[in-house]
PDB file of N, CA and C in Angstrom:
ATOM      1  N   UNK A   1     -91.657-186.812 -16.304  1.00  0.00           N
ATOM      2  CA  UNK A   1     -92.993-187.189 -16.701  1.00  0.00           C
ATOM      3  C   UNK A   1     -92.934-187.832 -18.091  1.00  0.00           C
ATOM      4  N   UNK A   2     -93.748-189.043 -18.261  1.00  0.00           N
ATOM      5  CA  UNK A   2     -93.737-189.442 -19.770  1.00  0.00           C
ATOM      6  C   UNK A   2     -94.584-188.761 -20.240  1.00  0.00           C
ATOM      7  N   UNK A   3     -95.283-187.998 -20.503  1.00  0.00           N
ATOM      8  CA  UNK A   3     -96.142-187.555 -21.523  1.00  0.00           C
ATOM      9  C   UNK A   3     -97.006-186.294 -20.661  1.00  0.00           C
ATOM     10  N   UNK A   4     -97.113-185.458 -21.520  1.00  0.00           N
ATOM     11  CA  UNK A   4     -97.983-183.854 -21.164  1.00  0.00           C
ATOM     12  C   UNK A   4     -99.131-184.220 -20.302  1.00  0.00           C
ATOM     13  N   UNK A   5    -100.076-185.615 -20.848  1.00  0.00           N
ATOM     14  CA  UNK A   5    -101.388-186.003 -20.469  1.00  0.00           C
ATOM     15  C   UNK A   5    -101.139-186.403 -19.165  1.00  0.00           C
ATOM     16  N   UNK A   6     -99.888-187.071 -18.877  1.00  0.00           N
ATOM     17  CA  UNK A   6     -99.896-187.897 -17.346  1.00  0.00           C
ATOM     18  C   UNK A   6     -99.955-186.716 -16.692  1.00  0.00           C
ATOM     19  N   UNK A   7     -98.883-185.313 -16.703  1.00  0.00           N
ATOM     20  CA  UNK A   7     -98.579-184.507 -15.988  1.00  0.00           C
ATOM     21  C   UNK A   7    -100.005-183.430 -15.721  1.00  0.00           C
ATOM     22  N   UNK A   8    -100.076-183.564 -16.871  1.00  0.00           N
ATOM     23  CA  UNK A   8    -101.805-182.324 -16.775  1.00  0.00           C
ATOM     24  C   UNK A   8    -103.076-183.440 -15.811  1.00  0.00           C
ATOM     25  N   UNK A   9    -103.136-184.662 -15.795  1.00  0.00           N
ATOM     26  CA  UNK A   9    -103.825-185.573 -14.833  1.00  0.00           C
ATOM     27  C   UNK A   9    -103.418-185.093 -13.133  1.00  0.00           C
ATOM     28  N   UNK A  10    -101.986-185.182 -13.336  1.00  0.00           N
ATOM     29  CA  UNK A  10    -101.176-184.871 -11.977  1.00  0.00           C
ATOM     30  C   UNK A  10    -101.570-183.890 -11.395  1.00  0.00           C
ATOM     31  N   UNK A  11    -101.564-182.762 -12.067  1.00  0.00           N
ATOM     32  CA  UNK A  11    -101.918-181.915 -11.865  1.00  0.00           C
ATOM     33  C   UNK A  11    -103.441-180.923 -11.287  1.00  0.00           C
ATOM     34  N   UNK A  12    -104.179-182.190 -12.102  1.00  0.00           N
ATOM     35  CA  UNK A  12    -105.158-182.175 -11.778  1.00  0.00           C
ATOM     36  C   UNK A  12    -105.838-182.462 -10.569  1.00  0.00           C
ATOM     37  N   UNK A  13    -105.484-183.997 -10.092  1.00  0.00           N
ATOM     38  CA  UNK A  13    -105.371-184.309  -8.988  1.00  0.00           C
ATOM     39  C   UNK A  13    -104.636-183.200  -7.397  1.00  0.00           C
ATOM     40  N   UNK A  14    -103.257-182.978  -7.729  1.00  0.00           N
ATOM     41  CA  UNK A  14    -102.971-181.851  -7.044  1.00  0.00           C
ATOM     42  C   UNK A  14    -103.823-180.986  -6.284  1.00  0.00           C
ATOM     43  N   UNK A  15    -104.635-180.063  -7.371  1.00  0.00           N
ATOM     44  CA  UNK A  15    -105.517-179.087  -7.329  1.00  0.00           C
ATOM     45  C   UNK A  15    -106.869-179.661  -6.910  1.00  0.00           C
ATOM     46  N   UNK A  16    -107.094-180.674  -6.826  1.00  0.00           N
ATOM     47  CA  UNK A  16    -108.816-180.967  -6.873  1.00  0.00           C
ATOM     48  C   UNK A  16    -109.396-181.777  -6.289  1.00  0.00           C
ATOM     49  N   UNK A  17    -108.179-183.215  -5.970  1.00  0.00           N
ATOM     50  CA  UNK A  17    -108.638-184.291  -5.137  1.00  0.00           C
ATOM     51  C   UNK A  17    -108.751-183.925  -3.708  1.00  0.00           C
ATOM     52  N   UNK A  18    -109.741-185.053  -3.339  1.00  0.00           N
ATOM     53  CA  UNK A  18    -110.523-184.267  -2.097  1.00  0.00           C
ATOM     54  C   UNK A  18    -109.680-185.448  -0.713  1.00  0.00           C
ATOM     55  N   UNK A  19    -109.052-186.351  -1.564  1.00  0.00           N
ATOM     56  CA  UNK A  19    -108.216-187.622  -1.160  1.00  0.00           C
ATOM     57  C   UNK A  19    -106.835-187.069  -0.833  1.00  0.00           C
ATOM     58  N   UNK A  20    -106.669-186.723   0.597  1.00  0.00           N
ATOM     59  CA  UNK A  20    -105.191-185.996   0.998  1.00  0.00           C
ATOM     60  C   UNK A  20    -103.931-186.785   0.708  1.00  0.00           C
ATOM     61  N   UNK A  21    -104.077-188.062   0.643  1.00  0.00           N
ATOM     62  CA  UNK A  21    -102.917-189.002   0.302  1.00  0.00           C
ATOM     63  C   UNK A  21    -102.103-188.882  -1.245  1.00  0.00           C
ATOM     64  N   UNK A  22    -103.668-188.458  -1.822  1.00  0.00           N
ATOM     65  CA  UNK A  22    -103.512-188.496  -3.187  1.00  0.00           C
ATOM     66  C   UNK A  22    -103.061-187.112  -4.173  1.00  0.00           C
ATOM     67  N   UNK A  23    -103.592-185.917  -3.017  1.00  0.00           N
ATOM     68  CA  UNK A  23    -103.065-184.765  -2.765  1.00  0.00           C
ATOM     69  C   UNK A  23    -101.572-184.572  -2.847  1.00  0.00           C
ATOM     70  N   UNK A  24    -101.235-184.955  -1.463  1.00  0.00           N
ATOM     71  CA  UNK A  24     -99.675-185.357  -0.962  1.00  0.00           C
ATOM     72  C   UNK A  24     -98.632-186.284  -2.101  1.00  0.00           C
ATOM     73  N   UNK A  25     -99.331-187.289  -2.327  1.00  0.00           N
ATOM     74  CA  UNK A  25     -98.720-188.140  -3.553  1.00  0.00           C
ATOM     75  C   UNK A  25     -98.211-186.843  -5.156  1.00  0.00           C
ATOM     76  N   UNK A  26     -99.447-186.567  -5.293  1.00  0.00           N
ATOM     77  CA  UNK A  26     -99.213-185.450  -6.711  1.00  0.00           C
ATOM     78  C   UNK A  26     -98.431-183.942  -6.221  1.00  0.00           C
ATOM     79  N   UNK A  27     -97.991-183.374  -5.000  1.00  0.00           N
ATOM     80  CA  UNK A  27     -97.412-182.767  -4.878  1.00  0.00           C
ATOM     81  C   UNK A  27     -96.154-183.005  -4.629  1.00  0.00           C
ATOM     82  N   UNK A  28     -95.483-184.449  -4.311  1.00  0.00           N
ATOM     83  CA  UNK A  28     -93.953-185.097  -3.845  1.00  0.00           C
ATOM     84  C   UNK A  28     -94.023-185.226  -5.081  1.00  0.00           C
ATOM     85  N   UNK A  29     -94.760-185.357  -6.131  1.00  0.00           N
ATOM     86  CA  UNK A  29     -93.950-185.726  -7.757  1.00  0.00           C
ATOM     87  C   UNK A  29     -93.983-184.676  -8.439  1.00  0.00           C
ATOM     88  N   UNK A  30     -94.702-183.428  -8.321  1.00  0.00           N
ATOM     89  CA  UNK A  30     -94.576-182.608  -9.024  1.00  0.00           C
ATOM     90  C   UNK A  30     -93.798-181.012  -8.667  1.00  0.00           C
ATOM     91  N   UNK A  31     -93.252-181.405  -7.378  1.00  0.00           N
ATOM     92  CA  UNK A  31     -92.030-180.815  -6.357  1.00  0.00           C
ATOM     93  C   UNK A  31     -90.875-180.067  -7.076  1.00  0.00           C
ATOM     94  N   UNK A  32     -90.281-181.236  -8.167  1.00  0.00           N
ATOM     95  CA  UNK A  32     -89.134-181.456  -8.785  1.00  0.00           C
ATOM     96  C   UNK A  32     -89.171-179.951  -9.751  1.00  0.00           C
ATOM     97  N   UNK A  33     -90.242-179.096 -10.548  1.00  0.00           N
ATOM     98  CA  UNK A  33     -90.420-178.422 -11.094  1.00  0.00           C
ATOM     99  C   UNK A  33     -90.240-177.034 -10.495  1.00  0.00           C
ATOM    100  N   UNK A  34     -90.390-177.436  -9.166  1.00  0.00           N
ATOM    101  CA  UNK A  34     -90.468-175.668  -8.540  1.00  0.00           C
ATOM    102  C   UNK A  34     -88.707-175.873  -7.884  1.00  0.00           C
ATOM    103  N   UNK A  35     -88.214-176.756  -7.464  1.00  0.00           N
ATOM    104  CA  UNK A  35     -86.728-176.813  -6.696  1.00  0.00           C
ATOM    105  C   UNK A  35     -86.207-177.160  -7.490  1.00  0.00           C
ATOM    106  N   UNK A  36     -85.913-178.139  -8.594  1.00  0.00           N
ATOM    107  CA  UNK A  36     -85.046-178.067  -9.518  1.00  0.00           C
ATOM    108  C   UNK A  36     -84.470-177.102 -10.795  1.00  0.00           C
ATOM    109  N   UNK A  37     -83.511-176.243 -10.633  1.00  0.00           N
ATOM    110  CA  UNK A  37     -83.370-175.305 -12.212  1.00  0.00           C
ATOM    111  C   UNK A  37     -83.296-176.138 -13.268  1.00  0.00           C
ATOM    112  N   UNK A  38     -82.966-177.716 -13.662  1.00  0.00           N
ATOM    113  CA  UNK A  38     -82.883-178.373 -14.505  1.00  0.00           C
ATOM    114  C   UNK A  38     -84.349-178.726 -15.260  1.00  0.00           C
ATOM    115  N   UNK A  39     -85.304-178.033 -14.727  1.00  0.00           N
ATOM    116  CA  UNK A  39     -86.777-178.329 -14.986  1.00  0.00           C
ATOM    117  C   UNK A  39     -86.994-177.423 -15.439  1.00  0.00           C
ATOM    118  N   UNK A  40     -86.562-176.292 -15.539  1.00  0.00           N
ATOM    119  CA  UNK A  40     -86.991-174.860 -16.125  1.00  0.00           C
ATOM    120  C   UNK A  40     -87.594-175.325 -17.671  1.00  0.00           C
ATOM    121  N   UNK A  41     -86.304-175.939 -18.579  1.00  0.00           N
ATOM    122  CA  UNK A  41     -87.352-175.633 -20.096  1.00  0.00           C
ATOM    123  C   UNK A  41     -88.150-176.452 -20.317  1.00  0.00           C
ATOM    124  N   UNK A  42     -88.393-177.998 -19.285  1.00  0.00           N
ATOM    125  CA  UNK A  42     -89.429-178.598 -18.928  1.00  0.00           C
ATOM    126  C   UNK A  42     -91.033-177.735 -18.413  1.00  0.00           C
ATOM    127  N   UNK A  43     -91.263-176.648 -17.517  1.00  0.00           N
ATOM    128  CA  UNK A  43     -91.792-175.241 -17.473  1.00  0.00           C
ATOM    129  C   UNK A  43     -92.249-174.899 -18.634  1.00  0.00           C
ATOM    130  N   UNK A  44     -91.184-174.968 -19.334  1.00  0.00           N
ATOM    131  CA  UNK A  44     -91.346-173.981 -21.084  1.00  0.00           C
ATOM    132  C   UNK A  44     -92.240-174.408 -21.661  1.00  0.00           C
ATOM    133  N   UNK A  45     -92.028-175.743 -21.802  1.00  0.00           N
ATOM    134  CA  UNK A  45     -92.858-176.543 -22.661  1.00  0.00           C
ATOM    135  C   UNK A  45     -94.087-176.492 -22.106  1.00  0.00           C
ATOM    136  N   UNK A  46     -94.371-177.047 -21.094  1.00  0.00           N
ATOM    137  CA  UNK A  46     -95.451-177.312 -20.536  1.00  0.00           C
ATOM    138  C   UNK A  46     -96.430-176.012 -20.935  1.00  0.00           C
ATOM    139  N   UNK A  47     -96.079-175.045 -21.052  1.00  0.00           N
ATOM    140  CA  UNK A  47     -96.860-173.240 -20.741  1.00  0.00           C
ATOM    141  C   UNK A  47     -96.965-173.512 -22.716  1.00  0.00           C
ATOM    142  N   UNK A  48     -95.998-173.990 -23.464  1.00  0.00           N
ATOM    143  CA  UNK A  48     -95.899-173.782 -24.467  1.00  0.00           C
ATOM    144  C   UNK A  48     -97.643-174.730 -24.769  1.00  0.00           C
ATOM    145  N   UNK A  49     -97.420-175.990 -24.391  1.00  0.00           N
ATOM    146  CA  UNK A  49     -98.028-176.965 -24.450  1.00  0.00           C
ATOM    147  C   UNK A  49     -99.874-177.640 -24.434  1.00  0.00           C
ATOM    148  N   UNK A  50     -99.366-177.142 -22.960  1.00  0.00           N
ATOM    149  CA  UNK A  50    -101.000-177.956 -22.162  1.00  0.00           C
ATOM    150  C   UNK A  50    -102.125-177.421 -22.413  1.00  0.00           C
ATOM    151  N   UNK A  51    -102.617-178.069 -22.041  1.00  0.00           N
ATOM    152  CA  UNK A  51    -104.683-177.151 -22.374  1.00  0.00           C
ATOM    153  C   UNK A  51    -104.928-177.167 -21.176  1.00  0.00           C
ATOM    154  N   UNK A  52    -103.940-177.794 -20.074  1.00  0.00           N
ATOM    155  CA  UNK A  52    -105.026-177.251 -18.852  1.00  0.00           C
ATOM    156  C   UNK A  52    -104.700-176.443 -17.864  1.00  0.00           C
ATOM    157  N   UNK A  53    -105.675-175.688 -17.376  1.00  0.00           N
ATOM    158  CA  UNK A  53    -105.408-174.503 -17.029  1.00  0.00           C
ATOM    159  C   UNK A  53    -104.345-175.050 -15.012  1.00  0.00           C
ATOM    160  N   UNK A  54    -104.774-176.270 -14.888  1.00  0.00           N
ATOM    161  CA  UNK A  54    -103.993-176.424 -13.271  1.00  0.00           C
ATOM    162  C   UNK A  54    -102.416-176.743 -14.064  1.00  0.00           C
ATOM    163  N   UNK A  55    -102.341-177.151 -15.177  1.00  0.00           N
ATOM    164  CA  UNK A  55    -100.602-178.087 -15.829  1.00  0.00           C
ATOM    165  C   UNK A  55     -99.977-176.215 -15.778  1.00  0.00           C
ATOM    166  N   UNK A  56    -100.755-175.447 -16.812  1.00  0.00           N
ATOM    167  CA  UNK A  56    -100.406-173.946 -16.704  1.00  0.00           C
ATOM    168  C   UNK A  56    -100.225-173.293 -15.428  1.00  0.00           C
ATOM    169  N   UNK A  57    -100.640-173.717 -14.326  1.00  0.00           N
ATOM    170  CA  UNK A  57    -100.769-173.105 -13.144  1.00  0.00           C
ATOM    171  C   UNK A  57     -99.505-173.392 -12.632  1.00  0.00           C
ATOM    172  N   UNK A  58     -99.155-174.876 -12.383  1.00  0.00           N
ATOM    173  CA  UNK A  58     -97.895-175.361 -11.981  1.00  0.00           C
ATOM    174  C   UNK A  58     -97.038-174.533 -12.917  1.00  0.00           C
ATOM    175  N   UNK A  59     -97.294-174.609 -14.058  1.00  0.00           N
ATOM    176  CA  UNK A  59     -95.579-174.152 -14.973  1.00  0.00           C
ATOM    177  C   UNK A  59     -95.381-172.868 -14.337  1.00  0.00           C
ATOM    178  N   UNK A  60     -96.172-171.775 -14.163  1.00  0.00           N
ATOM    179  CA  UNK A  60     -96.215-170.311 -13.926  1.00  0.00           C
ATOM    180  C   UNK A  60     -95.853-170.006 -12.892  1.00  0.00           C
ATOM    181  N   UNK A  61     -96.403-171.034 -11.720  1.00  0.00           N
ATOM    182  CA  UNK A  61     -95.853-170.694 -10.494  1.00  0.00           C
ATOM    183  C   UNK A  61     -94.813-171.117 -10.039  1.00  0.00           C
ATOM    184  N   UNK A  62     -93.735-172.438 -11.107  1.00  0.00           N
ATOM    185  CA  UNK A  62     -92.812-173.075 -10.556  1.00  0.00           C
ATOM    186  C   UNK A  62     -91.592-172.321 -11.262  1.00  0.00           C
ATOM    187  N   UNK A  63     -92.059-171.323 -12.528  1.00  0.00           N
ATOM    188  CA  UNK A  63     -91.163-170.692 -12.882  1.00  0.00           C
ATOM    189  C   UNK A  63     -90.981-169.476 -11.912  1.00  0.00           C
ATOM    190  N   UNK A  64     -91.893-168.833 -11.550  1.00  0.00           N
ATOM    191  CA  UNK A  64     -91.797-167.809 -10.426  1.00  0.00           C
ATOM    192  C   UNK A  64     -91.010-168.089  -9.129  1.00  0.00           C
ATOM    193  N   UNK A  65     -91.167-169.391  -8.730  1.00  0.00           N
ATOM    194  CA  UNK A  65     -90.521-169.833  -7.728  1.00  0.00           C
ATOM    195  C   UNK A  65     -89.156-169.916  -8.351  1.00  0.00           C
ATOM    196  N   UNK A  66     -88.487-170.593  -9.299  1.00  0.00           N
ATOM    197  CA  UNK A  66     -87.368-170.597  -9.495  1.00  0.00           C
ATOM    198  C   UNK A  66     -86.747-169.215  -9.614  1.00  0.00           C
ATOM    199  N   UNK A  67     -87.279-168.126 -10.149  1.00  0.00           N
ATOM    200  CA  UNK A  67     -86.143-167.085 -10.743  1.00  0.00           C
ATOM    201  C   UNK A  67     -86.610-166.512  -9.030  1.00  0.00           C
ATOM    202  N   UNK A  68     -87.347-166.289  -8.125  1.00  0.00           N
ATOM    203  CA  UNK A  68     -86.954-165.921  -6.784  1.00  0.00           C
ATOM    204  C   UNK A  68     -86.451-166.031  -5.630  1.00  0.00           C
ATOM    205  N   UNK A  69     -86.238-167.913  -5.834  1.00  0.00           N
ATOM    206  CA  UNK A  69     -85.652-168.729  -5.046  1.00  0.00           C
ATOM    207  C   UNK A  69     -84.456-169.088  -4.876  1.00  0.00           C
ATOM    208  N   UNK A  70     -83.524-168.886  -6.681  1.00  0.00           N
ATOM    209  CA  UNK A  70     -82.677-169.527  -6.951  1.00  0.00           C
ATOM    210  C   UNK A  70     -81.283-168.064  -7.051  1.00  0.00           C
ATOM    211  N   UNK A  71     -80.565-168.246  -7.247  1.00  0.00           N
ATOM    212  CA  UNK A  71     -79.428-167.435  -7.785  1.00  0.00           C
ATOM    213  C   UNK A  71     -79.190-167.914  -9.726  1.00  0.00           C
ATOM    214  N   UNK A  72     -80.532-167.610 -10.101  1.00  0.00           N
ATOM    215  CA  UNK A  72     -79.665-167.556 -11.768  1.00  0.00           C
ATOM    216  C   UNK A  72     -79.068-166.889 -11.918  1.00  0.00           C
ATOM    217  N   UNK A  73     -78.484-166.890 -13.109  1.00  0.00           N
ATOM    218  CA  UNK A  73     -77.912-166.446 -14.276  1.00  0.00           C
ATOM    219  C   UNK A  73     -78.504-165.096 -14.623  1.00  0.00           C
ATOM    220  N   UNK A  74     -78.295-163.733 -14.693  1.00  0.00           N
ATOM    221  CA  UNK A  74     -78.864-162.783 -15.445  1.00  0.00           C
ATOM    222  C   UNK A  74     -79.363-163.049 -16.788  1.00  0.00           C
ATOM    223  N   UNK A  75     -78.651-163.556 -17.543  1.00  0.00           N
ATOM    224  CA  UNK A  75     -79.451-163.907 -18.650  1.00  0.00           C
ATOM    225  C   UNK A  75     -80.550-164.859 -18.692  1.00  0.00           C
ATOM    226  N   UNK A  76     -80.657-165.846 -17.913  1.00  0.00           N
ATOM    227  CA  UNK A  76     -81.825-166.945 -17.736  1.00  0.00           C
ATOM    228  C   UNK A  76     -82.920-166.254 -16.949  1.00  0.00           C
ATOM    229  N   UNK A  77     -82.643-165.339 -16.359  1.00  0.00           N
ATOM    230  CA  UNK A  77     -83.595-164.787 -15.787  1.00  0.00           C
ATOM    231  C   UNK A  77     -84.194-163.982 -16.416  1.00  0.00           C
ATOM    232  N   UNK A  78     -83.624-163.278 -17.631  1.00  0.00           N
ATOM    233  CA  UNK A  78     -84.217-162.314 -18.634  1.00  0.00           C
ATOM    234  C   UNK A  78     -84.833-163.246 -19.936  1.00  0.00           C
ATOM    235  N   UNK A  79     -84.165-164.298 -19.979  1.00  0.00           N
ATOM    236  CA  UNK A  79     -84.864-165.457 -20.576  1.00  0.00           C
ATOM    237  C   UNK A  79     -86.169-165.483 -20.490  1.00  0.00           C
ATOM    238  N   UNK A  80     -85.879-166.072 -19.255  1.00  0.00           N
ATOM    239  CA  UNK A  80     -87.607-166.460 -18.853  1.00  0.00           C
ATOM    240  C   UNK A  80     -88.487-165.471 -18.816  1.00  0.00           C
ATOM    241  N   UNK A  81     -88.376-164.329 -18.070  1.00  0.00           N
ATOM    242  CA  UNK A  81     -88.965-162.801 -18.633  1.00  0.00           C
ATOM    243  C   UNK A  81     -89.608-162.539 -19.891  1.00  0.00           C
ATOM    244  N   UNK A  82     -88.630-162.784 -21.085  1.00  0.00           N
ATOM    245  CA  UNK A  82     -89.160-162.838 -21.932  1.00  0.00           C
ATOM    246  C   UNK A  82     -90.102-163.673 -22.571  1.00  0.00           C
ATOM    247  N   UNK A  83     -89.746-165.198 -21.948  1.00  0.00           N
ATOM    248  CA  UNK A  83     -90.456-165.993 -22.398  1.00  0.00           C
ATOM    249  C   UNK A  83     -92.049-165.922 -22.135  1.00  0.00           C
ATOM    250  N   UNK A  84     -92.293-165.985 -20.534  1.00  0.00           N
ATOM    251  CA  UNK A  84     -93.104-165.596 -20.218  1.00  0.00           C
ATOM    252  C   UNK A  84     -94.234-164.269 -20.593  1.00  0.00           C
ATOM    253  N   UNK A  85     -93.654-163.133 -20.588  1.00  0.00           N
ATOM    254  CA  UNK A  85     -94.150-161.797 -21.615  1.00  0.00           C
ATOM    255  C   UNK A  85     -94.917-162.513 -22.994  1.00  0.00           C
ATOM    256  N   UNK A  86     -93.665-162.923 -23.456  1.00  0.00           N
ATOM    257  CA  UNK A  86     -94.573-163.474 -25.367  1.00  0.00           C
ATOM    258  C   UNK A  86     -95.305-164.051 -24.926  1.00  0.00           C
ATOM    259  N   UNK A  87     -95.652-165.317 -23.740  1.00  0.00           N
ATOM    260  CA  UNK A  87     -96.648-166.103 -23.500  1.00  0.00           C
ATOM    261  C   UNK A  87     -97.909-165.404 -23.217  1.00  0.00           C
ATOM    262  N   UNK A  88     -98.022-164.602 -22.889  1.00  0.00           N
ATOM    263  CA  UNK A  88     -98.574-163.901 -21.743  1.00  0.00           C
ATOM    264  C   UNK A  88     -99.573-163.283 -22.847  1.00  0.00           C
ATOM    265  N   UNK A  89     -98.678-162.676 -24.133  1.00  0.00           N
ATOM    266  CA  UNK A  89     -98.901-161.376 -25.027  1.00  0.00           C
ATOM    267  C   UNK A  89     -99.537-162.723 -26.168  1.00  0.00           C
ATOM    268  N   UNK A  90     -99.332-163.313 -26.156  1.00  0.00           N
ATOM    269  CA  UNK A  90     -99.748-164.680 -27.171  1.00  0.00           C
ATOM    270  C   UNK A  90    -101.283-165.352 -26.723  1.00  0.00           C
ATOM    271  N   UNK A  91    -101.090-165.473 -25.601  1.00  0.00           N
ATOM    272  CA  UNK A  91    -102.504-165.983 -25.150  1.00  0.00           C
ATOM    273  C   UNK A  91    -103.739-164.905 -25.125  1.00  0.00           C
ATOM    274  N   UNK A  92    -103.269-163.666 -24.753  1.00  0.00           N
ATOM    275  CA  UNK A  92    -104.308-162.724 -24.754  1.00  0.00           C
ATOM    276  C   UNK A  92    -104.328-162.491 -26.419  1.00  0.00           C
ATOM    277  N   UNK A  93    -103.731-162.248 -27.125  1.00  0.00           N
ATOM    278  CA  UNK A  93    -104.105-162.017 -28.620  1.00  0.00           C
ATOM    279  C   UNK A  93    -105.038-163.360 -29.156  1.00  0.00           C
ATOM    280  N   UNK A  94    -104.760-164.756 -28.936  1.00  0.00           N
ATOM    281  CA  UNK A  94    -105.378-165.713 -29.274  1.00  0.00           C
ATOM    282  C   UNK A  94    -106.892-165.567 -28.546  1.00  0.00           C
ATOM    283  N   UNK A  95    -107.278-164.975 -27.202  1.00  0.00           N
ATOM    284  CA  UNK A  95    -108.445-165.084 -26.586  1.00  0.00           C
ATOM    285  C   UNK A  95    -109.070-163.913 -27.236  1.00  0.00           C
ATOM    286  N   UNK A  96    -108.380-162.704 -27.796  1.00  0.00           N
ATOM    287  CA  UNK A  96    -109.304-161.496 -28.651  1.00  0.00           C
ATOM    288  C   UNK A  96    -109.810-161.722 -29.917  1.00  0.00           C
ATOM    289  N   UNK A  97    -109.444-163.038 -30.632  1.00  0.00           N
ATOM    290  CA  UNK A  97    -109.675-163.247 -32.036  1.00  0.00           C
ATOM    291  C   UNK A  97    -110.854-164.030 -31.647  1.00  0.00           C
ATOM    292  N   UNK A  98    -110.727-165.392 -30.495  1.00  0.00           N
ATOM    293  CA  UNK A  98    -111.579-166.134 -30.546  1.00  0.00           C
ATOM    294  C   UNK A  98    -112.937-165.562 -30.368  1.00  0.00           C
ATOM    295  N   UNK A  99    -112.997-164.423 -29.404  1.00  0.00           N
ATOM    296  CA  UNK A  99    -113.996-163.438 -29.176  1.00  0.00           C
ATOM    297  C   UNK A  99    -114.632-162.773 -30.232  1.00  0.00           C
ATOM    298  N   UNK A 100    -113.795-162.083 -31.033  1.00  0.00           N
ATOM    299  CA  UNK A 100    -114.565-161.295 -32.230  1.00  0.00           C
ATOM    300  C   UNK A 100    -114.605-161.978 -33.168  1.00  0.00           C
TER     301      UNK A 100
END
């Protein structure tokens, strides 16, 4: 993907267009994230990254798909564990401040 904005569009589309071609189109390009392990810290970023909640949806579920699908590494798999956790523990602390 060139840029966060194309992919969070993609994404968008994915999730929302009512146009099955266009459906089908944004899911053959955004494929590469859930079957490829070379996309993982591509994942990272994205979760690190996006504002939108479907770009977050893909990263979360394509990382889930990878560490159940794939034969990692014990350590990449505790990687991402962790990564995910701080994310997880980061976003809910940022949504309790914005609140009070």
């Amino acid at each position: 993907m060139e840029c966060l904005a194309q992919l969070e569009a993609l994404c968008e589309r994915l999730y929302n267009s009512l146009d099955s071609a266009e459906r089908a189109h944004a899911e053959s390009t955004l494929k590469c994230f859930s079957v490829n392990t070379e996309y993982i810290s591509q994942c990272q970023y994205i979760l690190d990254n996006a504002s939108t909640p479907y770009a977050l949806l893909l990263a979360s579920s394509s990382l889930l798909k990878q560490v159940t699908e794939h034969r990692l590494p014990l350590q990449l798999r505790l990687d991402i564990r962790n990564f995910l956790v701080l994310a997880v523990l980061y976003t809910y602390k940022c949504s309790k401040t914005k609140v009070a």
